[in-house]
N, C-alpha and C. Protein backbone atom coordinates (compact mmCIF):
# COMPACT_ATOMS: atom_id res chain seq x y z
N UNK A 1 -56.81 -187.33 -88.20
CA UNK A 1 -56.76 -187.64 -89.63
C UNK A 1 -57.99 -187.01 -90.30
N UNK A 2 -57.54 -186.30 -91.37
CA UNK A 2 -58.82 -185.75 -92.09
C UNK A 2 -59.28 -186.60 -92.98
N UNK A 3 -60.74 -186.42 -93.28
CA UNK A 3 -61.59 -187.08 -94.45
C UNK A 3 -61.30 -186.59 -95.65
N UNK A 4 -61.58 -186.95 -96.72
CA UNK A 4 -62.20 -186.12 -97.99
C UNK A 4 -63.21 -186.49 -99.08
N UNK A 5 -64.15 -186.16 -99.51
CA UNK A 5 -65.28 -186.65 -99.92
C UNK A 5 -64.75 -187.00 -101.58
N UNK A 6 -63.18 -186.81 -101.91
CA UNK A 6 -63.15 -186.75 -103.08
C UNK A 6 -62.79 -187.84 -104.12
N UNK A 7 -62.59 -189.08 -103.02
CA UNK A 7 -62.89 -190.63 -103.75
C UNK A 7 -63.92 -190.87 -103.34
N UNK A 8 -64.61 -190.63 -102.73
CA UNK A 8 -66.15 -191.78 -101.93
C UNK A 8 -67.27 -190.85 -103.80
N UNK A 9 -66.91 -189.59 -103.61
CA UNK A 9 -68.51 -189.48 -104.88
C UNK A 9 -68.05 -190.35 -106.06
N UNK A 10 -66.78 -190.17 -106.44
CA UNK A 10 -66.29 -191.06 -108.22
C UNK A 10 -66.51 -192.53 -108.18
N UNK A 11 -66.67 -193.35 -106.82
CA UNK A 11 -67.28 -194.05 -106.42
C UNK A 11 -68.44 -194.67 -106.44
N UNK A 12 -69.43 -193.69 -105.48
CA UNK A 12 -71.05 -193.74 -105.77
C UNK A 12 -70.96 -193.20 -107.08
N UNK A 13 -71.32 -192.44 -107.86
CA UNK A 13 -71.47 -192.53 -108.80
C UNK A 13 -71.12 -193.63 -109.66
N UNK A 14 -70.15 -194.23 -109.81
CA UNK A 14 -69.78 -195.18 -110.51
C UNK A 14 -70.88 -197.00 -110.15
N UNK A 15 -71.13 -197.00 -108.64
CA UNK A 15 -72.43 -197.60 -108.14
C UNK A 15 -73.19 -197.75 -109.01
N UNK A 16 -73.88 -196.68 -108.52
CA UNK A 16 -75.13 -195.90 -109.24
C UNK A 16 -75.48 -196.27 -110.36
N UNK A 17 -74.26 -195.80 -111.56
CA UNK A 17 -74.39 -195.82 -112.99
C UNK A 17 -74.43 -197.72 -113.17
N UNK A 18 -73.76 -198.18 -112.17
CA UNK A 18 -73.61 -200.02 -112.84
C UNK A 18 -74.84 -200.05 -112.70
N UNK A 19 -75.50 -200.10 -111.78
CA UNK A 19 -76.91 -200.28 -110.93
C UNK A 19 -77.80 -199.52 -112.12
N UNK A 20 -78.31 -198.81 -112.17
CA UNK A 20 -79.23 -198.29 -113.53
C UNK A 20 -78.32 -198.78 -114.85
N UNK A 21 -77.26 -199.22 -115.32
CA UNK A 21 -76.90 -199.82 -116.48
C UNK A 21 -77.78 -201.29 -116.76
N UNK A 22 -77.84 -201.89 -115.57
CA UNK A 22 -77.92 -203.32 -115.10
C UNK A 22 -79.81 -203.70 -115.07
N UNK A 23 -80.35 -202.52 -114.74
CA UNK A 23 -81.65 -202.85 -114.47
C UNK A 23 -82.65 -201.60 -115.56
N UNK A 24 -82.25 -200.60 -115.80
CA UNK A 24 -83.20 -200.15 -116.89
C UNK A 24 -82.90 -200.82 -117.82
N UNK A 25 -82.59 -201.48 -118.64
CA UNK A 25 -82.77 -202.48 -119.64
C UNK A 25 -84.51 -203.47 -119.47
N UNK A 26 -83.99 -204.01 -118.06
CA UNK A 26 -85.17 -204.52 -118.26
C UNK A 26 -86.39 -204.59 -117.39
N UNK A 27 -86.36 -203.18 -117.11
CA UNK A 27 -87.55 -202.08 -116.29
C UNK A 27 -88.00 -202.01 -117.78
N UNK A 28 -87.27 -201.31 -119.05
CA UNK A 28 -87.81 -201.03 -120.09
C UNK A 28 -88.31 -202.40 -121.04
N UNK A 29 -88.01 -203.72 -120.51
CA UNK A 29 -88.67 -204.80 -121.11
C UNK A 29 -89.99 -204.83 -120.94
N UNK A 30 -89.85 -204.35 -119.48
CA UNK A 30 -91.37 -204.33 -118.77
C UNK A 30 -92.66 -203.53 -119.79
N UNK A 31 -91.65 -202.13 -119.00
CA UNK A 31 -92.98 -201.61 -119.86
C UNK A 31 -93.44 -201.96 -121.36
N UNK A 32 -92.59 -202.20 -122.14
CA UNK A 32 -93.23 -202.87 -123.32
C UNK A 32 -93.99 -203.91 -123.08
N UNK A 33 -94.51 -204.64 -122.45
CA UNK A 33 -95.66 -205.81 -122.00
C UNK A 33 -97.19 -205.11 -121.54
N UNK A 34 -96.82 -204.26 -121.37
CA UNK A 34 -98.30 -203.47 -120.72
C UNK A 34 -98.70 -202.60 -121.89
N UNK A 35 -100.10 -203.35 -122.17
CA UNK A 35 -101.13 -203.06 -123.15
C UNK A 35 -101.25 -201.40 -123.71
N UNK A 36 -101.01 -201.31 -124.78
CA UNK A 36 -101.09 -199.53 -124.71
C UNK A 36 -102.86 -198.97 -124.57
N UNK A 37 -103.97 -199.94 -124.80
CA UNK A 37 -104.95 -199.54 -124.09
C UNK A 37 -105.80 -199.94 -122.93
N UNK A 38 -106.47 -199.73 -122.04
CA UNK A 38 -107.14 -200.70 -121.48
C UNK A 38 -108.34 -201.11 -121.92
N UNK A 39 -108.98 -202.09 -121.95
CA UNK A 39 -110.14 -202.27 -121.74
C UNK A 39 -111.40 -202.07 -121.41
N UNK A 40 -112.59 -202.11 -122.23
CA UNK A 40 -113.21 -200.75 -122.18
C UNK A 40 -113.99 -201.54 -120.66
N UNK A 41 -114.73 -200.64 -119.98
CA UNK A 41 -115.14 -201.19 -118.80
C UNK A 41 -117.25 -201.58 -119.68
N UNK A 42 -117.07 -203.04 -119.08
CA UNK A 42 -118.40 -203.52 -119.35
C UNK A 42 -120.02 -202.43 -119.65
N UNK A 43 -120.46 -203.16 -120.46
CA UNK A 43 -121.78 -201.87 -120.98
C UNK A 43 -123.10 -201.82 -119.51
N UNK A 44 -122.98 -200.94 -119.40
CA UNK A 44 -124.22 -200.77 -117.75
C UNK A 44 -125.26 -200.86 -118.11
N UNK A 45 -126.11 -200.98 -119.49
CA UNK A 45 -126.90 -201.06 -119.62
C UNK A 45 -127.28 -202.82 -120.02
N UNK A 46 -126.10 -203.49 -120.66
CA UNK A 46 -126.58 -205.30 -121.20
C UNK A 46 -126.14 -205.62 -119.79
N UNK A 47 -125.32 -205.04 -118.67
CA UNK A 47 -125.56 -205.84 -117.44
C UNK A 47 -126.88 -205.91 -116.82
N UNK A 48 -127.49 -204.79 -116.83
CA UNK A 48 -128.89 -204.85 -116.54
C UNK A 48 -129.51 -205.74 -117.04
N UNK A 49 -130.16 -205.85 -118.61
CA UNK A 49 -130.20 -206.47 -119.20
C UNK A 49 -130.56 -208.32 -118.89
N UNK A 50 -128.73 -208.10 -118.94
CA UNK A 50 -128.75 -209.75 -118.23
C UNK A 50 -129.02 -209.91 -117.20
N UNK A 51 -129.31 -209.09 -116.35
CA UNK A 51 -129.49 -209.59 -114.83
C UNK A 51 -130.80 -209.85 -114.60
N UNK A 52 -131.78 -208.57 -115.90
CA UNK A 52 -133.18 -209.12 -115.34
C UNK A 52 -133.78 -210.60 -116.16
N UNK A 53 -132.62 -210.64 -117.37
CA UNK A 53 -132.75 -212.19 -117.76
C UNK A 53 -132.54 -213.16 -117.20
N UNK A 54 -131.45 -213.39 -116.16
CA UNK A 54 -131.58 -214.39 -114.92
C UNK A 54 -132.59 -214.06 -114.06
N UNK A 55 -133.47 -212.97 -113.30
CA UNK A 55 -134.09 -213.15 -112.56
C UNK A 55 -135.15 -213.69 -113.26
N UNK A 56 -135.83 -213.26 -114.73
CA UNK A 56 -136.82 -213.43 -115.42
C UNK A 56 -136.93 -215.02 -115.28
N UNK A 57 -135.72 -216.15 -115.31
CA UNK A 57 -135.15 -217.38 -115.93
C UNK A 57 -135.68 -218.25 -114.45
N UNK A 58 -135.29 -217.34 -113.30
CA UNK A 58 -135.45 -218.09 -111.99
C UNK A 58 -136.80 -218.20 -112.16
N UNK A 59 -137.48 -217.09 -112.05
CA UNK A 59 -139.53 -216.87 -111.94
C UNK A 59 -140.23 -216.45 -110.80
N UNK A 60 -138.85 -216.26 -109.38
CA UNK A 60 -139.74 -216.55 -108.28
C UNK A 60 -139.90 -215.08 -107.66
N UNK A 61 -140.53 -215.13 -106.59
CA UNK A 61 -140.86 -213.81 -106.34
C UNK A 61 -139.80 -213.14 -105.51
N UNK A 62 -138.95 -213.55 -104.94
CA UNK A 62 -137.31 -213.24 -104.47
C UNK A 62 -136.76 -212.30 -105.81
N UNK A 63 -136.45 -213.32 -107.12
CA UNK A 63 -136.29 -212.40 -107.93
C UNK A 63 -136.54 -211.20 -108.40
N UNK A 64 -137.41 -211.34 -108.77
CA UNK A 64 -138.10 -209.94 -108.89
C UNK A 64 -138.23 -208.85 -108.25
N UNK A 65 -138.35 -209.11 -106.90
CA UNK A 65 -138.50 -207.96 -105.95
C UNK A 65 -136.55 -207.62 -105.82
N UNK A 66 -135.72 -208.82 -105.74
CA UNK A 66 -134.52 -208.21 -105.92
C UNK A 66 -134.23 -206.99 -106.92
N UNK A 67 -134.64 -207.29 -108.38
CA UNK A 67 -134.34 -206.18 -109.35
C UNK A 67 -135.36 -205.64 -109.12
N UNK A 68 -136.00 -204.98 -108.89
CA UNK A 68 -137.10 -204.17 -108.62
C UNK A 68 -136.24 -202.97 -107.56
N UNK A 69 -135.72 -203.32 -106.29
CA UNK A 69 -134.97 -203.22 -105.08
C UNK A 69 -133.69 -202.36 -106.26
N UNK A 70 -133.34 -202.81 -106.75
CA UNK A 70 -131.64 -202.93 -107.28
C UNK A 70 -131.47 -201.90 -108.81
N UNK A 71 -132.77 -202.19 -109.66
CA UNK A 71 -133.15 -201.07 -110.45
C UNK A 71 -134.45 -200.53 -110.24
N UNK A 72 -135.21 -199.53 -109.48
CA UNK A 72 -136.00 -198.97 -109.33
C UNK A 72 -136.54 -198.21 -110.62
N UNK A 73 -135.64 -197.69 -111.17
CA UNK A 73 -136.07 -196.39 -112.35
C UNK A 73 -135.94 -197.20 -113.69
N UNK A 74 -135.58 -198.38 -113.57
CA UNK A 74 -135.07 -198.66 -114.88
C UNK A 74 -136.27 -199.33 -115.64
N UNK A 75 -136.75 -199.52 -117.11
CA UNK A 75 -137.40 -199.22 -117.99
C UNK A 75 -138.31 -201.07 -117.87
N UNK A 76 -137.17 -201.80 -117.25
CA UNK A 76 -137.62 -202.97 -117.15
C UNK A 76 -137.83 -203.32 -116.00
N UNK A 77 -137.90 -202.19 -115.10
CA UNK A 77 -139.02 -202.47 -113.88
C UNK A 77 -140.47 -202.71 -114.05
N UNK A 78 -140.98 -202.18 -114.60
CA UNK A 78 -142.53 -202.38 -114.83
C UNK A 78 -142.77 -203.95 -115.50
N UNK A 79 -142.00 -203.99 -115.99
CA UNK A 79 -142.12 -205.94 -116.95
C UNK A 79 -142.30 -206.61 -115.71
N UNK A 80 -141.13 -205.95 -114.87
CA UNK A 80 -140.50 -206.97 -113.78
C UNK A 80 -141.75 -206.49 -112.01
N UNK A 81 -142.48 -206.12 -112.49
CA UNK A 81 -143.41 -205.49 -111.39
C UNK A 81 -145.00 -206.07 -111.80
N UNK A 82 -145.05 -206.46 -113.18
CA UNK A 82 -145.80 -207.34 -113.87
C UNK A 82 -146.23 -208.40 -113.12
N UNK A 83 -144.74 -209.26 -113.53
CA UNK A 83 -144.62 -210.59 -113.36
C UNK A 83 -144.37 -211.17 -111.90
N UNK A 84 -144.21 -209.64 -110.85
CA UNK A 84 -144.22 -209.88 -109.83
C UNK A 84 -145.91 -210.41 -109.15
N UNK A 85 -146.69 -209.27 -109.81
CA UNK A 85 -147.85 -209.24 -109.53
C UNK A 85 -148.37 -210.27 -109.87
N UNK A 86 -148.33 -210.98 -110.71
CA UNK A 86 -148.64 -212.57 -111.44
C UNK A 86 -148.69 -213.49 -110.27
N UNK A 87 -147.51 -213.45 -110.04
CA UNK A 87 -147.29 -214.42 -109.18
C UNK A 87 -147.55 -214.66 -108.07
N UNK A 88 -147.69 -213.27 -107.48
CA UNK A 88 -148.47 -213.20 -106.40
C UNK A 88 -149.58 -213.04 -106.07
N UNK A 89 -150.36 -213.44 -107.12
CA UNK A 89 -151.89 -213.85 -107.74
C UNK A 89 -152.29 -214.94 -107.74
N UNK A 90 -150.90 -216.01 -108.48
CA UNK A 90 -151.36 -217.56 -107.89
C UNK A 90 -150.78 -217.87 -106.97
């Protein structure tokens, strides 16, 4: 007995088309929910900032030498190399 491929494609196709009728609808709900921008990524410089304001807040000498360790070059090392020295004075 021979085959013929010429009901099985009018078939799949017909699949196919229910199957994407049925679900791009609301594939395309989706993407309308997702933000058309993102979010800008946090400022690198007020994280600094705040971080040497919590170590400043703690006082101890852990702190300090942490940001010291963690920002080397940064402008509020020397404040923070200060107050290290302070402390390790009394």
């Amino acid at each position: 007995m021979r085959r013929t491929l010429g009901t099985t494609i009018p078939v799949v196709i017909v699949l196919v088309s229910n199957y994407l009728t049925a679900t791009l609808p609301a594939f395309a709900n989706e993407i309308e929910k997702v933000p058309e921008m993102m979010d800008k990524p946090p400022d690198p410089e007020k994280a600094v900032v705040s971080e040497y304001a919590e170590m400043k807040r703690r006082g101890t000498i852990e702190a300090f030498e942490l940001f010291i360790e963690r920002h080397p070059d940064h402008p509020l090392t020397d404040d923070a190399r200060k107050n290290l020295k302070r402390l390790r004075e009394n």
